[in-house]
PDB file of N, CA and C in Angstrom:
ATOM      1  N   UNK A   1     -35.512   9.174 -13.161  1.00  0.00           N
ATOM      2  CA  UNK A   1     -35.087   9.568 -14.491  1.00  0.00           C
ATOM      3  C   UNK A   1     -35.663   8.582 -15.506  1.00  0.00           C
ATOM      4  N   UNK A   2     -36.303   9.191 -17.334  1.00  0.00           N
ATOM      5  CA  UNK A   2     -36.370   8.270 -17.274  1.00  0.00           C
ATOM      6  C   UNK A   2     -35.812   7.643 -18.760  1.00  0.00           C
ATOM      7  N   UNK A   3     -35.937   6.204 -19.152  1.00  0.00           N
ATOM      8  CA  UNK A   3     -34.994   5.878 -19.913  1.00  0.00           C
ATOM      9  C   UNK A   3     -34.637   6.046 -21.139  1.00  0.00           C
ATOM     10  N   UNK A   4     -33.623   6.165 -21.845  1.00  0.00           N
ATOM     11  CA  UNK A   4     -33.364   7.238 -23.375  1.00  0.00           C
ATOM     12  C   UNK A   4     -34.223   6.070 -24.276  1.00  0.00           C
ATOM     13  N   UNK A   5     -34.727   6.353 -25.300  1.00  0.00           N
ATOM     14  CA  UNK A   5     -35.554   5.925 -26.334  1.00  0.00           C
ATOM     15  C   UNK A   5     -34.914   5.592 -27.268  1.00  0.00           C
ATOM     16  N   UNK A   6     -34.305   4.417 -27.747  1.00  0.00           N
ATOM     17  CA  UNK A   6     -33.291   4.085 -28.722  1.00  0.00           C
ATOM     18  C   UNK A   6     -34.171   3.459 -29.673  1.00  0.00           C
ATOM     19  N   UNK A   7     -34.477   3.971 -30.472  1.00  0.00           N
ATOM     20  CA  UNK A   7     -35.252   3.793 -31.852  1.00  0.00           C
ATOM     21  C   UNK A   7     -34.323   3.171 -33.431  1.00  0.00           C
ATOM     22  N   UNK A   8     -34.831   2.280 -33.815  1.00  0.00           N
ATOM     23  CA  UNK A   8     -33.874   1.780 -34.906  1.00  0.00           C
ATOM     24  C   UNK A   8     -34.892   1.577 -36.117  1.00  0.00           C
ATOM     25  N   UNK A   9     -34.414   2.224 -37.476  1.00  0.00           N
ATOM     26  CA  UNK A   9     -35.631   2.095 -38.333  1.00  0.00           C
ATOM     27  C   UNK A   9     -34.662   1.628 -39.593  1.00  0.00           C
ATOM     28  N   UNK A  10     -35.400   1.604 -41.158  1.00  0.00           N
ATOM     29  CA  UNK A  10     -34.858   1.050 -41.896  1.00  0.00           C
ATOM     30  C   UNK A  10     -35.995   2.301 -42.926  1.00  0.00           C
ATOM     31  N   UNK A  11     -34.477   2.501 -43.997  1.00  0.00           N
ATOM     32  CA  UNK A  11     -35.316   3.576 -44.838  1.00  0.00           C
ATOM     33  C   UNK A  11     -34.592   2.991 -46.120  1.00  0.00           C
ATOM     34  N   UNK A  12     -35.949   2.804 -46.971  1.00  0.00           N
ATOM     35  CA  UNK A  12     -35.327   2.872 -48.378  1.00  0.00           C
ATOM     36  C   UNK A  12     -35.049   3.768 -49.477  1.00  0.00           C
ATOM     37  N   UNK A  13     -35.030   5.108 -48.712  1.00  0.00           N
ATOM     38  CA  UNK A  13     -34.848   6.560 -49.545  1.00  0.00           C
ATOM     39  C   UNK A  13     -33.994   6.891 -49.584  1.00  0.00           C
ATOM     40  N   UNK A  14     -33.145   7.896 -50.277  1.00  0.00           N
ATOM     41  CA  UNK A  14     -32.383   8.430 -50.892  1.00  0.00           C
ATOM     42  C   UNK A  14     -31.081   9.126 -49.473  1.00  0.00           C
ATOM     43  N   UNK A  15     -30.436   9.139 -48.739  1.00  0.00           N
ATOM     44  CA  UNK A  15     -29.526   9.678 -47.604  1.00  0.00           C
ATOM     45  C   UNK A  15     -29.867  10.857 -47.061  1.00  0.00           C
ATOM     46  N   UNK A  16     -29.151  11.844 -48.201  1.00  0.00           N
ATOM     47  CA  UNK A  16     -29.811  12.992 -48.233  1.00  0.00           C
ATOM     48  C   UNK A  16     -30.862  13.627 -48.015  1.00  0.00           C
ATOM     49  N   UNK A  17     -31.590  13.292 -48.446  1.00  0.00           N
ATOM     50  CA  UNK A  17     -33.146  13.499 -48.765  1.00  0.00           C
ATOM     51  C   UNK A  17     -33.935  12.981 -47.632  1.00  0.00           C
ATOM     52  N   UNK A  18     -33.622  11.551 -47.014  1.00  0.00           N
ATOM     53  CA  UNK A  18     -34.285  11.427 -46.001  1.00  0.00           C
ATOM     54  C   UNK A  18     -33.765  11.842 -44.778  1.00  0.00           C
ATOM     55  N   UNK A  19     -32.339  12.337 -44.762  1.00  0.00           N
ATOM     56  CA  UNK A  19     -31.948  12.974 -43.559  1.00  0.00           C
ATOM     57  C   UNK A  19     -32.698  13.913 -43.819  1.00  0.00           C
ATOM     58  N   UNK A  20     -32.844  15.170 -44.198  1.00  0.00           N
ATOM     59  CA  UNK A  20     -33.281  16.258 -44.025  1.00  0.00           C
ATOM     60  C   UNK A  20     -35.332  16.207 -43.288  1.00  0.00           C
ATOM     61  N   UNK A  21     -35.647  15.012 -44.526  1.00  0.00           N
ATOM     62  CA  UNK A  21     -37.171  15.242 -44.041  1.00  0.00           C
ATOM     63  C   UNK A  21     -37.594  14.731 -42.534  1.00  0.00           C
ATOM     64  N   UNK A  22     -36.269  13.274 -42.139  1.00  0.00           N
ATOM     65  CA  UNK A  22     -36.568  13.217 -40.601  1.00  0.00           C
ATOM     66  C   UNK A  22     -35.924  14.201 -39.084  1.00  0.00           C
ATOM     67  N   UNK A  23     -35.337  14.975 -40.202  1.00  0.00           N
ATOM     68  CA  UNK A  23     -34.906  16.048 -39.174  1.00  0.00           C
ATOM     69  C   UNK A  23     -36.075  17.020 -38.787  1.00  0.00           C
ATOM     70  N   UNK A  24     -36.880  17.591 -40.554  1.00  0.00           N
ATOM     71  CA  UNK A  24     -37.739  18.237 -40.437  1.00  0.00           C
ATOM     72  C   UNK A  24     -39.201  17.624 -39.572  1.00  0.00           C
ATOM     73  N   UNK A  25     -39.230  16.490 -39.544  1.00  0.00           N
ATOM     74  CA  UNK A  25     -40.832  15.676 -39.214  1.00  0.00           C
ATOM     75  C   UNK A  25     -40.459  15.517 -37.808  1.00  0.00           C
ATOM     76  N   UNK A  26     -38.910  15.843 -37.101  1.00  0.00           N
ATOM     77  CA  UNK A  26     -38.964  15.569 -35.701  1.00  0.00           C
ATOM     78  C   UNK A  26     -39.369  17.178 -35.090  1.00  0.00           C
ATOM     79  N   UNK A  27     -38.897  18.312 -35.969  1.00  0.00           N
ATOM     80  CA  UNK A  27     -39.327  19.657 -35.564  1.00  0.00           C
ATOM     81  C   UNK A  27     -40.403  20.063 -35.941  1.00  0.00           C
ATOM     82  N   UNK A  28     -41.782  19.370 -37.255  1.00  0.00           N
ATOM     83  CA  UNK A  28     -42.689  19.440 -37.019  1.00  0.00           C
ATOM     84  C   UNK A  28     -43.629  18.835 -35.893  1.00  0.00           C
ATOM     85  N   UNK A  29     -43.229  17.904 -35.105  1.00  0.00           N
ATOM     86  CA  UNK A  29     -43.716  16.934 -34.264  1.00  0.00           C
ATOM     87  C   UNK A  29     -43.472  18.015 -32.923  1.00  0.00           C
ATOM     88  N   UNK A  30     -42.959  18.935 -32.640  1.00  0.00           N
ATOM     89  CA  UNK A  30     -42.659  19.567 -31.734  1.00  0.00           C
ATOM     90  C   UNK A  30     -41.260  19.101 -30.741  1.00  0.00           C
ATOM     91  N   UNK A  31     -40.769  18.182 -31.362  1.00  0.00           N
ATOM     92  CA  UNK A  31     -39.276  17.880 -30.784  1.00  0.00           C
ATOM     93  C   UNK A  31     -38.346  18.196 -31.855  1.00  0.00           C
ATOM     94  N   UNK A  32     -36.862  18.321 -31.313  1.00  0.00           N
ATOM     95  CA  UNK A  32     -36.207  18.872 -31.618  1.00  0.00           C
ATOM     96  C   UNK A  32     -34.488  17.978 -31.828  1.00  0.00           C
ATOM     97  N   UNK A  33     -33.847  18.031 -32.985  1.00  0.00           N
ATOM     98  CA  UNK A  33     -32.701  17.361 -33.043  1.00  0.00           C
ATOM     99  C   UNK A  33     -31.467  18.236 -32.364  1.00  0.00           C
ATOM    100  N   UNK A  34     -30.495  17.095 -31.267  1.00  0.00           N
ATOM    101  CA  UNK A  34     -29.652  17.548 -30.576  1.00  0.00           C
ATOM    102  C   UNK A  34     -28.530  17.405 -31.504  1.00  0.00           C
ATOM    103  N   UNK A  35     -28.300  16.266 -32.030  1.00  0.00           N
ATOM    104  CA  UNK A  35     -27.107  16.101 -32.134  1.00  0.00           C
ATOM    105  C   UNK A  35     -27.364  14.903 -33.151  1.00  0.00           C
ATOM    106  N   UNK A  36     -26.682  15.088 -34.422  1.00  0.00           N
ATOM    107  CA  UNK A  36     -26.304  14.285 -35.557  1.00  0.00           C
ATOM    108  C   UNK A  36     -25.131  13.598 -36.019  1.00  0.00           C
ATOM    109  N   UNK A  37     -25.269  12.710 -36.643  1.00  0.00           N
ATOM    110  CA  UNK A  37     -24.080  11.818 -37.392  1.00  0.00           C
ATOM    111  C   UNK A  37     -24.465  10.988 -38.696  1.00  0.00           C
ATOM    112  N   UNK A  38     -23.576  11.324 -39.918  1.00  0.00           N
ATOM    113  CA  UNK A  38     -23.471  10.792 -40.836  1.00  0.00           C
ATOM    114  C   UNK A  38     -22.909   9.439 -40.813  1.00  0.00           C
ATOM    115  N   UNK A  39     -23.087   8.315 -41.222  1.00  0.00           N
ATOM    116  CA  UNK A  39     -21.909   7.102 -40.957  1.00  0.00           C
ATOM    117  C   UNK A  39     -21.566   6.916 -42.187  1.00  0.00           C
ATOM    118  N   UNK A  40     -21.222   7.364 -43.050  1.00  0.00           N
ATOM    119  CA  UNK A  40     -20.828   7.261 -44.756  1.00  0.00           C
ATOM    120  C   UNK A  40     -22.151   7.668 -45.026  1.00  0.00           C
ATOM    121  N   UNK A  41     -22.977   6.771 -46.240  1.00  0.00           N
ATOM    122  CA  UNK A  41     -23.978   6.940 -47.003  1.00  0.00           C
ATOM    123  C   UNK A  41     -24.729   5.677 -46.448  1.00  0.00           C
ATOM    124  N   UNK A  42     -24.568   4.849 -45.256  1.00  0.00           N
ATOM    125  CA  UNK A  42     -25.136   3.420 -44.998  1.00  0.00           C
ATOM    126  C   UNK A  42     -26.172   3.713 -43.842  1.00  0.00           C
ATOM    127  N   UNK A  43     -25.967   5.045 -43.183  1.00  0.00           N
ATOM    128  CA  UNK A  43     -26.112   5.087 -41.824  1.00  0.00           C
ATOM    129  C   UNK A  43     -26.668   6.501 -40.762  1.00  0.00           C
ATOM    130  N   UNK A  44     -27.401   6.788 -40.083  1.00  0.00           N
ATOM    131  CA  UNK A  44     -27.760   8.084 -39.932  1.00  0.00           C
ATOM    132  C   UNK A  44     -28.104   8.128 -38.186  1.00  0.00           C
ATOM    133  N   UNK A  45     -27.007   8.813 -37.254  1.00  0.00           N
ATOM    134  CA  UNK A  45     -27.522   8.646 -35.891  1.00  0.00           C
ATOM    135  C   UNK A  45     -27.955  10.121 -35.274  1.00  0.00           C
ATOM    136  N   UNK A  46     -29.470   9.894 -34.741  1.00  0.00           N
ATOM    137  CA  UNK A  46     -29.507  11.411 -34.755  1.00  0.00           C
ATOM    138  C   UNK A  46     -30.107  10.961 -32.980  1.00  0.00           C
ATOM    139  N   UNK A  47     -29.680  12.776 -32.273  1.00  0.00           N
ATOM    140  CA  UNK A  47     -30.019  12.574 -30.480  1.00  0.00           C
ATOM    141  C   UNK A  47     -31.173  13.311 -30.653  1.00  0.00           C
ATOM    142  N   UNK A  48     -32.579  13.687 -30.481  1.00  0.00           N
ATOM    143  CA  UNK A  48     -33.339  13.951 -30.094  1.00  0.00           C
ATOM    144  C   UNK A  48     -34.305  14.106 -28.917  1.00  0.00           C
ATOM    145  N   UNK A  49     -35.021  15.331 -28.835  1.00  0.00           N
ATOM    146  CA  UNK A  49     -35.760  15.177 -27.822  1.00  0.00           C
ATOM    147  C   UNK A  49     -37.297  15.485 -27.935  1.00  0.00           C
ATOM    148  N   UNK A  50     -38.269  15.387 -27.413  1.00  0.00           N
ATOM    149  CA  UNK A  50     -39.451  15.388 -27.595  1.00  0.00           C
ATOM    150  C   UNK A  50     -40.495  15.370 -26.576  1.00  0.00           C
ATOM    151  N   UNK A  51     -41.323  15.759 -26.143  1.00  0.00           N
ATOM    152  CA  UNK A  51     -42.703  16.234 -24.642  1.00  0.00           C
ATOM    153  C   UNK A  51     -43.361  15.014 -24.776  1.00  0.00           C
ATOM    154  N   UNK A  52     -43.488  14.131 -24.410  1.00  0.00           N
ATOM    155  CA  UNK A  52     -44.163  12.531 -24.601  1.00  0.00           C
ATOM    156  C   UNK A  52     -45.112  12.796 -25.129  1.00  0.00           C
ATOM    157  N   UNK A  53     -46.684  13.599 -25.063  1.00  0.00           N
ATOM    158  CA  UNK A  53     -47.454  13.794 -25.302  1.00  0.00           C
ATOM    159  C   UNK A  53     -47.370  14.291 -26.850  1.00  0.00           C
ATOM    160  N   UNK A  54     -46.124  14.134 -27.703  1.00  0.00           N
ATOM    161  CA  UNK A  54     -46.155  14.742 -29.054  1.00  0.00           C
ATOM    162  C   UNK A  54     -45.821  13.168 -29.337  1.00  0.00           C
ATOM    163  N   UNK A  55     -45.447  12.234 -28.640  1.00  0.00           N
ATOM    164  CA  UNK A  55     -44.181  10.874 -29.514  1.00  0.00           C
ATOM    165  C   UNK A  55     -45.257  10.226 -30.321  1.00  0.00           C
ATOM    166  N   UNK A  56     -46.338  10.086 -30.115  1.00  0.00           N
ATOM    167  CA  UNK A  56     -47.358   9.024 -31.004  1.00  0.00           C
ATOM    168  C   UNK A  56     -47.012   9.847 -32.327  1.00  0.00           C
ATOM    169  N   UNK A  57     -47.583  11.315 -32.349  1.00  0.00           N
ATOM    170  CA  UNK A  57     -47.245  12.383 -33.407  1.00  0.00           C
ATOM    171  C   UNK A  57     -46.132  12.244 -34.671  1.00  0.00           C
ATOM    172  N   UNK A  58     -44.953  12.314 -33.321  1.00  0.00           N
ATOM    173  CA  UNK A  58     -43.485  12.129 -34.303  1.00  0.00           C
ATOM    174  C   UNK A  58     -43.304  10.981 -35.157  1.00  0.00           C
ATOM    175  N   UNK A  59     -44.036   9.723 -34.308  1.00  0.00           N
ATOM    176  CA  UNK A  59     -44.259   8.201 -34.697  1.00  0.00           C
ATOM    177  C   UNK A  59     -44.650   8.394 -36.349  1.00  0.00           C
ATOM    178  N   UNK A  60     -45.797   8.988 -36.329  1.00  0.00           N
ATOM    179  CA  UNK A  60     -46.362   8.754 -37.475  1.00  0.00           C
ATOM    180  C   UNK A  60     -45.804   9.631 -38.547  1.00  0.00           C
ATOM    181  N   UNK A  61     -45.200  10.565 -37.730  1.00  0.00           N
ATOM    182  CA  UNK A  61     -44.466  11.535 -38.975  1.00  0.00           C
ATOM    183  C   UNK A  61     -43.082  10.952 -39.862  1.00  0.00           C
ATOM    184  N   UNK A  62     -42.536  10.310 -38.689  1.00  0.00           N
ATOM    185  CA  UNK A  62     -41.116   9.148 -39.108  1.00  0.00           C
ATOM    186  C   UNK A  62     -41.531   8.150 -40.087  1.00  0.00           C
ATOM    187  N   UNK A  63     -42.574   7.570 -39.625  1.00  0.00           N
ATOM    188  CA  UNK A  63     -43.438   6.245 -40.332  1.00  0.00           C
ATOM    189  C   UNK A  63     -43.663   7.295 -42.085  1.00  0.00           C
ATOM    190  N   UNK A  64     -43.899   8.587 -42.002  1.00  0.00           N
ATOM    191  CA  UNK A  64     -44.506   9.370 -43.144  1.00  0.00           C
ATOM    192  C   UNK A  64     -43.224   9.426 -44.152  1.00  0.00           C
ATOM    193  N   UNK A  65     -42.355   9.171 -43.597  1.00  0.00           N
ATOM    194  CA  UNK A  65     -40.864  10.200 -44.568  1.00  0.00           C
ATOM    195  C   UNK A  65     -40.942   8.479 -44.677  1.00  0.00           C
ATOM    196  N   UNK A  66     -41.197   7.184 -44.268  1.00  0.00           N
ATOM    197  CA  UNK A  66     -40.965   5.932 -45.227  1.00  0.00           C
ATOM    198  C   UNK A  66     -39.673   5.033 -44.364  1.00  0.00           C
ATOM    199  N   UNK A  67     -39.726   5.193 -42.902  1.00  0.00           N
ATOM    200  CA  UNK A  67     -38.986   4.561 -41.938  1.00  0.00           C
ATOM    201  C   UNK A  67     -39.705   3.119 -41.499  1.00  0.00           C
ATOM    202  N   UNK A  68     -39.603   2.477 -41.554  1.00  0.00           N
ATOM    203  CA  UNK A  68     -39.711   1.304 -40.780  1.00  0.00           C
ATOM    204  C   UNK A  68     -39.255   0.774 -39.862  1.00  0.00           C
ATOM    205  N   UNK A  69     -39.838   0.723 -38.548  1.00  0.00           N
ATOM    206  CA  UNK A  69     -39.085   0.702 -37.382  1.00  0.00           C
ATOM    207  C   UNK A  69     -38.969  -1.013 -37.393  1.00  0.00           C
ATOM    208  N   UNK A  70     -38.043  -1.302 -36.613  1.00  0.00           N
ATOM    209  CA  UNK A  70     -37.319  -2.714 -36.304  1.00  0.00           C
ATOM    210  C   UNK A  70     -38.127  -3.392 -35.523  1.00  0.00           C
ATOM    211  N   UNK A  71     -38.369  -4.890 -35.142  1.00  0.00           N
ATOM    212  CA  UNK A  71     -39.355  -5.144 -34.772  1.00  0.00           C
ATOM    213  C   UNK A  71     -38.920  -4.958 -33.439  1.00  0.00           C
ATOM    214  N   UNK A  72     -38.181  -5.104 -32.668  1.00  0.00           N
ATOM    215  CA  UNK A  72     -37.436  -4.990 -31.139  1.00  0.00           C
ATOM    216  C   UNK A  72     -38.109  -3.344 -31.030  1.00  0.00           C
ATOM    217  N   UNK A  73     -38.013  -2.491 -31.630  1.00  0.00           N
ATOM    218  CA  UNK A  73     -37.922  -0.574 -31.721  1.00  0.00           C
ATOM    219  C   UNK A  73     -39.339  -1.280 -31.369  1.00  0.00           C
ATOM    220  N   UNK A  74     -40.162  -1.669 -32.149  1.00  0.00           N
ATOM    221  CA  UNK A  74     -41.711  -1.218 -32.187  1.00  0.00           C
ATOM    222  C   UNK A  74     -42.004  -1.721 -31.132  1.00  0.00           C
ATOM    223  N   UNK A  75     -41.885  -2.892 -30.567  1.00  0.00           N
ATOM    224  CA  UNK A  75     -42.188  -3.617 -29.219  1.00  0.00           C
ATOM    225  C   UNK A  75     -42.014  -2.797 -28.094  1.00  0.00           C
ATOM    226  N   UNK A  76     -40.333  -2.209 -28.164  1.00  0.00           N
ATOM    227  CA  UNK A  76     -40.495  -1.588 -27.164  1.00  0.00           C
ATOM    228  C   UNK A  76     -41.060   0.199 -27.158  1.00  0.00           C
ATOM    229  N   UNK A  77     -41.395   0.474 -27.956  1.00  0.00           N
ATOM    230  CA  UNK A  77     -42.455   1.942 -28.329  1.00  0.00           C
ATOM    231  C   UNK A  77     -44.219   1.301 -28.075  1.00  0.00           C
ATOM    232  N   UNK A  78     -44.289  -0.188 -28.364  1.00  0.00           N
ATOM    233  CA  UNK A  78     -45.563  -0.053 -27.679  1.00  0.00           C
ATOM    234  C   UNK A  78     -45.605  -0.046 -26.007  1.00  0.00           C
ATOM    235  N   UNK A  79     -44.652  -0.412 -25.206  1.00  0.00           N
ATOM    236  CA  UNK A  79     -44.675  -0.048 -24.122  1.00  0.00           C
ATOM    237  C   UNK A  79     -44.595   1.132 -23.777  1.00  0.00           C
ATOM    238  N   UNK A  80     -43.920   1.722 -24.185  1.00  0.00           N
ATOM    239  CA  UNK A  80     -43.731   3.475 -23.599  1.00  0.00           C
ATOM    240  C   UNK A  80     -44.995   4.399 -24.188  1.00  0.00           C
ATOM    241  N   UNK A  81     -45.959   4.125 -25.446  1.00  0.00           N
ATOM    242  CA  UNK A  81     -46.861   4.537 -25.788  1.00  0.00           C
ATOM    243  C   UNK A  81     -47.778   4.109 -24.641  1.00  0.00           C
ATOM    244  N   UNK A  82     -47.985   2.600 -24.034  1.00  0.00           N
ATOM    245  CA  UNK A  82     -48.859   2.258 -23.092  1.00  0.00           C
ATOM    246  C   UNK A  82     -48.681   3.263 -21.613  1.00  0.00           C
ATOM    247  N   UNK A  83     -47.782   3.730 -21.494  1.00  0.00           N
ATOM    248  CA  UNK A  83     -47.408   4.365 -20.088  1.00  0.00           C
ATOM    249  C   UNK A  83     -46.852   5.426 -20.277  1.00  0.00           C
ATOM    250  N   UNK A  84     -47.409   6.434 -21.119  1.00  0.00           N
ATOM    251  CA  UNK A  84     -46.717   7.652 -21.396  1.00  0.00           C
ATOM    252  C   UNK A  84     -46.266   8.585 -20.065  1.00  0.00           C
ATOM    253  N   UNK A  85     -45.273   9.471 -19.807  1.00  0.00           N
ATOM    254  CA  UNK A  85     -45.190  10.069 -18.578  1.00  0.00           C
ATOM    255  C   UNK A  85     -46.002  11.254 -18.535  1.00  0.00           C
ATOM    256  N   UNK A  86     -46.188  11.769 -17.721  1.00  0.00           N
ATOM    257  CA  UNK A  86     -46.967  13.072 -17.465  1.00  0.00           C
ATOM    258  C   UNK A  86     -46.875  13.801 -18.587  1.00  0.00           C
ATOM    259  N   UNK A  87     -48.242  14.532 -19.042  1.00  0.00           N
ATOM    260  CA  UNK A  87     -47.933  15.754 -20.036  1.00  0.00           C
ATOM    261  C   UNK A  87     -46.572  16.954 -18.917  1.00  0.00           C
ATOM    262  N   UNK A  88     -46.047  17.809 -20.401  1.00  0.00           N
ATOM    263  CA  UNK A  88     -44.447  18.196 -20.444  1.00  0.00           C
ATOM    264  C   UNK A  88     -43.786  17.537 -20.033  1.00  0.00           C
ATOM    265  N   UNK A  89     -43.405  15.763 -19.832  1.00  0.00           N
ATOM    266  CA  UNK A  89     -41.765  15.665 -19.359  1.00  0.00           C
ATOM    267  C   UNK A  89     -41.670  15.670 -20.540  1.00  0.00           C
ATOM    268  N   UNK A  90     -39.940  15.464 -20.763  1.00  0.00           N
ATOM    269  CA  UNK A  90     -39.193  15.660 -21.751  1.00  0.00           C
ATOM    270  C   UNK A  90     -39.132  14.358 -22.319  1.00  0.00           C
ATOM    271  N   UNK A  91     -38.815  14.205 -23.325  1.00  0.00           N
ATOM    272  CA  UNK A  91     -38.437  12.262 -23.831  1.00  0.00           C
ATOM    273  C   UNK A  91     -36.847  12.312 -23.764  1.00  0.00           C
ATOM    274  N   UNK A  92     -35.937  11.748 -24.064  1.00  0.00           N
ATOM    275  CA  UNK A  92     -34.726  11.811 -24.978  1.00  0.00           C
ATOM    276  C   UNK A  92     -34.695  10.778 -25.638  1.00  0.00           C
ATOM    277  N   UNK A  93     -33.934  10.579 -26.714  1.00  0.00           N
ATOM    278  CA  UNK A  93     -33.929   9.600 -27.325  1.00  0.00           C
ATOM    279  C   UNK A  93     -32.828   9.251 -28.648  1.00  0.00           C
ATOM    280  N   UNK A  94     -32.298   8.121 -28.923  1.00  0.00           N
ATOM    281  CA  UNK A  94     -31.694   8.221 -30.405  1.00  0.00           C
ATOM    282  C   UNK A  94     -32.317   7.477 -31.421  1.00  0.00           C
ATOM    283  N   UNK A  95     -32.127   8.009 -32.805  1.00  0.00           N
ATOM    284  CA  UNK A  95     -32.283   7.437 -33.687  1.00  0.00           C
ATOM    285  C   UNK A  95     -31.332   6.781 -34.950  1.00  0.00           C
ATOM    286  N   UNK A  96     -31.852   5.676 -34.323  1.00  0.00           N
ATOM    287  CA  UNK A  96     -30.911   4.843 -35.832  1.00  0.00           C
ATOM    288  C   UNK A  96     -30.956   4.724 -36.823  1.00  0.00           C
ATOM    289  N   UNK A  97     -30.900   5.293 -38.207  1.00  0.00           N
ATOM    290  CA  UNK A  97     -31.740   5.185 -39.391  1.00  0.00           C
ATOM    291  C   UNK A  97     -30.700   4.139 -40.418  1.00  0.00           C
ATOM    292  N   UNK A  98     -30.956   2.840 -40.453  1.00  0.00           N
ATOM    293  CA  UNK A  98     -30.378   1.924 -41.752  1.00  0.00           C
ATOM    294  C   UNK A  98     -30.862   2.438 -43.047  1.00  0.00           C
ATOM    295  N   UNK A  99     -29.679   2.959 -43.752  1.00  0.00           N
ATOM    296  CA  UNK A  99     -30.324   3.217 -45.435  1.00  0.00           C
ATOM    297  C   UNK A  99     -30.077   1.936 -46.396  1.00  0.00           C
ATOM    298  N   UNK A 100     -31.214   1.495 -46.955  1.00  0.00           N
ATOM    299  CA  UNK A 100     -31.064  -0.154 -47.441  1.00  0.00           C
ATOM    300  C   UNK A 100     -31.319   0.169 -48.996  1.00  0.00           C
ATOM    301  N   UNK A 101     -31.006   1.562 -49.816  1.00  0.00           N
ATOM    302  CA  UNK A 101     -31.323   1.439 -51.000  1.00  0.00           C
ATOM    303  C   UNK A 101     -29.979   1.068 -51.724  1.00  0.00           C
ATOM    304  N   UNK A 102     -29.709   0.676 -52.473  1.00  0.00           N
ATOM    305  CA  UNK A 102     -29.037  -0.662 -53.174  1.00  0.00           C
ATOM    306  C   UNK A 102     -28.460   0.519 -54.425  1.00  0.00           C
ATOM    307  N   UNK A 103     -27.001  -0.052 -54.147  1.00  0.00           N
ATOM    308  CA  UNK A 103     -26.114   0.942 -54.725  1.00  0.00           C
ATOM    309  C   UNK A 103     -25.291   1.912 -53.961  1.00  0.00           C
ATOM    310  N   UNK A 104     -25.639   2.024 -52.624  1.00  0.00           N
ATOM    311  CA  UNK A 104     -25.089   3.034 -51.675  1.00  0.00           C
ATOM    312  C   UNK A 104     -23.459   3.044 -50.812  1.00  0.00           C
ATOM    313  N   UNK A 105     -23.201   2.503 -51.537  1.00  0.00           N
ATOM    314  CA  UNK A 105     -21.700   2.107 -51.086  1.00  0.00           C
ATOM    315  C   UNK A 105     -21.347   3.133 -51.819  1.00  0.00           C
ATOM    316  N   UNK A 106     -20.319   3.958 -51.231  1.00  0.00           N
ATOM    317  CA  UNK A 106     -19.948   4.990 -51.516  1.00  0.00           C
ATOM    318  C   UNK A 106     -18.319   5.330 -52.165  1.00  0.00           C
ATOM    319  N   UNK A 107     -17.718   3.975 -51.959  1.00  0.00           N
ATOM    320  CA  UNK A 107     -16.720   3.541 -52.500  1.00  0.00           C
ATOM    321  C   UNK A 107     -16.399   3.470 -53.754  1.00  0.00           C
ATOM    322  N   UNK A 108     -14.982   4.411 -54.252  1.00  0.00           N
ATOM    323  CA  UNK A 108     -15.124   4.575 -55.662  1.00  0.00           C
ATOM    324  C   UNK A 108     -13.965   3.554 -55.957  1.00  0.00           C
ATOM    325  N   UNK A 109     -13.942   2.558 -57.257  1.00  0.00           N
ATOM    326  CA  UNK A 109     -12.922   1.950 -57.408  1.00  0.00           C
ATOM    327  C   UNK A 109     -11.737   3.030 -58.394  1.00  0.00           C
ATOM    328  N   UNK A 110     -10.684   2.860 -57.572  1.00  0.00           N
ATOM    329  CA  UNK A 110      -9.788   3.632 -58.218  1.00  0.00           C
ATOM    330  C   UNK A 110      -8.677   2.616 -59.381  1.00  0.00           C
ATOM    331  N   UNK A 111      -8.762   3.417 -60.383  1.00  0.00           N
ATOM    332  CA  UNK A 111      -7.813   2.422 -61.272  1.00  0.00           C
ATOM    333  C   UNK A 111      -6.531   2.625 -60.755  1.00  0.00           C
ATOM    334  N   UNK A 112      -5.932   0.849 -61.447  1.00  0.00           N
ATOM    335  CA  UNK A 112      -4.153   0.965 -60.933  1.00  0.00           C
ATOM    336  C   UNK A 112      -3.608   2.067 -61.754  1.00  0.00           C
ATOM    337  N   UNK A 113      -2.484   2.700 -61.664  1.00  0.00           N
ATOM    338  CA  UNK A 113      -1.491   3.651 -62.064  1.00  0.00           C
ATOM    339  C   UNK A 113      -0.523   2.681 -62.715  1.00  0.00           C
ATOM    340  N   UNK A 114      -0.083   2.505 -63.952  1.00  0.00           N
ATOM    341  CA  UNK A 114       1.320   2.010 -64.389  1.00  0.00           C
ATOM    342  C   UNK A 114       2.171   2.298 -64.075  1.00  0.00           C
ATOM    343  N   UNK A 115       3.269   1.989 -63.629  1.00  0.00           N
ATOM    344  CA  UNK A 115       4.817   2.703 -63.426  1.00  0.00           C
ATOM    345  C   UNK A 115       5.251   2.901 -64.530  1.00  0.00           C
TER     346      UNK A 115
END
């Protein structure tokens, strides 16, 4: 079996906006999102899967929407790029997306109430 692909990147775009385009750049890449999570507005965990022979592909499509992978992520993606598995296995994998644009706290201050 072989091992899930835990990818961790850093985006300075907009939540919204970049959820949608790395959802779309993993189904242009020919893989496909399993399973998503919002973590407030700080945070984005998505399950994916992908045919190894597309991951360099998806790489550059993630890298396109303005992700920056972590330096640990990239180290270990140059190994699995070095030893790709047979054309069609499957990949699996998650993605971590840090949103670092400034202001994103989503926390509204509520005023006190007088008695």
């Amino acid at each position: 079996m072989l091992p899930l692909l835990k990818l961790h990147a850093i985006c300075p775009e907009d939540p919204a906006l970049a959820s949608y385009r790395i959802a779309e750049a993993i189904g242009a890449s020919g893989g496909w999102v399993e399973d998503g999570n919002m973590l407030g507005n700080k945070a984005e965990v998505l399950r994916f899967a992908i045919d190894a022979e597309d991951l360099a592909g998806l790489l550059d499509a993630l890298r396109g929407c303005g992700l920056r992978f972590t330096t640990p992520t990239q180290r270990a993606l140059d190994d699995v790029l070095a030893a790709l598995p047979p054309i069609g296995t499957e990949l699996d994998g998650t993605l971590e997306v840090t949103f670092s644009r400034e202001g994103l706290d989503g926390r509204v201050v509520v005023p006190a109430v007088p008695h």
